[in-house]
Protein backbone atom coordinates (compact mmCIF):
# COMPACT_ATOMS: atom_id res chain seq x y z
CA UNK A 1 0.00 0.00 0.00
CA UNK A 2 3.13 2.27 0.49
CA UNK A 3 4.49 1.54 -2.73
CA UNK A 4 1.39 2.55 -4.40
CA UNK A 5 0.55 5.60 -2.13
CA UNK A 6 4.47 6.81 -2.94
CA UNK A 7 3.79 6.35 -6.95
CA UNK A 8 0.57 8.10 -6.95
CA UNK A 9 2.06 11.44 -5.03
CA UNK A 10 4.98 10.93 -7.95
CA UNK A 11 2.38 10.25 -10.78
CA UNK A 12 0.58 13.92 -9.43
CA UNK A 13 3.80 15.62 -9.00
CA UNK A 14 5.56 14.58 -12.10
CA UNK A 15 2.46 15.62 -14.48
CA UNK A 16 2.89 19.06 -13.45
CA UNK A 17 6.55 19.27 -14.32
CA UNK A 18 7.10 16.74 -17.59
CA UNK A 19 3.57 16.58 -18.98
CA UNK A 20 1.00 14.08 -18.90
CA UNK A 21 2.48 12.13 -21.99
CA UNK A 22 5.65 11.20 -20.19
CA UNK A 23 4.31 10.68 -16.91
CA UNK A 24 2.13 8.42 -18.00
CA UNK A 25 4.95 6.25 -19.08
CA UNK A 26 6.13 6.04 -15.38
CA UNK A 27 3.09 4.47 -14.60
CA UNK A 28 4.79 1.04 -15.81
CA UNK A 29 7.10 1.37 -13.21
CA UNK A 30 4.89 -0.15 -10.35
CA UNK A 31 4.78 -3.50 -10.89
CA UNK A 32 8.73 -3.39 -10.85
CA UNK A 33 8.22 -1.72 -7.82
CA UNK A 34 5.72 -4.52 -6.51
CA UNK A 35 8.12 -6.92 -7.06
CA UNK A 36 11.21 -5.33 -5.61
CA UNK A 37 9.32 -4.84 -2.60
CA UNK A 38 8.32 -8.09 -2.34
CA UNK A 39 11.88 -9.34 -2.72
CA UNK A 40 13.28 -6.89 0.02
CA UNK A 41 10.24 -7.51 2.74
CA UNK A 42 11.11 -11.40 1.96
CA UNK A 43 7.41 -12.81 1.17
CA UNK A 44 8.54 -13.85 -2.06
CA UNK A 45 11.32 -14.20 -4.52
CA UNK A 46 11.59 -12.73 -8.01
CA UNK A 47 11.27 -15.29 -10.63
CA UNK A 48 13.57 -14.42 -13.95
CA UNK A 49 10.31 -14.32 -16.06
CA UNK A 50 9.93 -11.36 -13.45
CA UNK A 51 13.61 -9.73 -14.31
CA UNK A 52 12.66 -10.61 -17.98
CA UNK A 53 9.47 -8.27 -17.60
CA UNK A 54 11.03 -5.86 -15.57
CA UNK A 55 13.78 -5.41 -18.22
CA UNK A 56 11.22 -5.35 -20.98
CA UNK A 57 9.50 -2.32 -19.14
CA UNK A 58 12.43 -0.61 -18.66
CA UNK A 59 13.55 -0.48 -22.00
CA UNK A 60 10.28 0.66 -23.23
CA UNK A 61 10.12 3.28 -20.75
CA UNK A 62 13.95 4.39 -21.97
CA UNK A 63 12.87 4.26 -25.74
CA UNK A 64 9.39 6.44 -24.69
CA UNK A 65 11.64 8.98 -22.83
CA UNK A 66 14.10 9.26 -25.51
CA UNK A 67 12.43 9.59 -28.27
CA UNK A 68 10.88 13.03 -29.07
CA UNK A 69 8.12 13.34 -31.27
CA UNK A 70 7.66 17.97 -32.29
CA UNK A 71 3.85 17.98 -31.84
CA UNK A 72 2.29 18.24 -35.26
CA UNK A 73 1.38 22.09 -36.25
CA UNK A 74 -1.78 23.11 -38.13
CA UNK A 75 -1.44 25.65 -39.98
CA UNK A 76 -4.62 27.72 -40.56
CA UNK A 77 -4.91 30.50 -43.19
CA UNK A 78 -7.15 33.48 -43.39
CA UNK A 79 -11.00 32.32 -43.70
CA UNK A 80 -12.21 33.29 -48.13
């Protein structure tokens, strides 16, 4: 519930400052959270289809954040 309490106030905060598009790819992020807490508390262990997944995520997440897309521009001209 922590986890998830801390990502929400991060989700909120982050909007404000990076934009809704980005933030949005953060939200991927707490699952891999999930499990790392899960691993450190000790009620379970990661599995590697776990680390595969997490991996996965994180290297979508760096492609979102790198890549930047210029908004497309419409151009309107004077009304006939």
């Amino acid at each position: 519930m922590v986890v998830t309490a801390c990502a929400y106030v991060l989700w909120f905060t982050s909007v404000a400052s990076i934009g809704p598009e980005r933030a949005g790819l953060f939200t991927s992020l707490i699952p891999i959270s999930a499990v790392s807490v899960t691993a450190l508390i000790g009620t379970g262990e990661p599995t590697w289809g776990h680390v595969a997944g997490a991996v996965i995520v994180l290297l979508g997440l760096l492609v979102g954040l790198t890549t930047s897309k210029e908004p497309d521009l419409i151009v309107v001209g004077p009304r006939e």
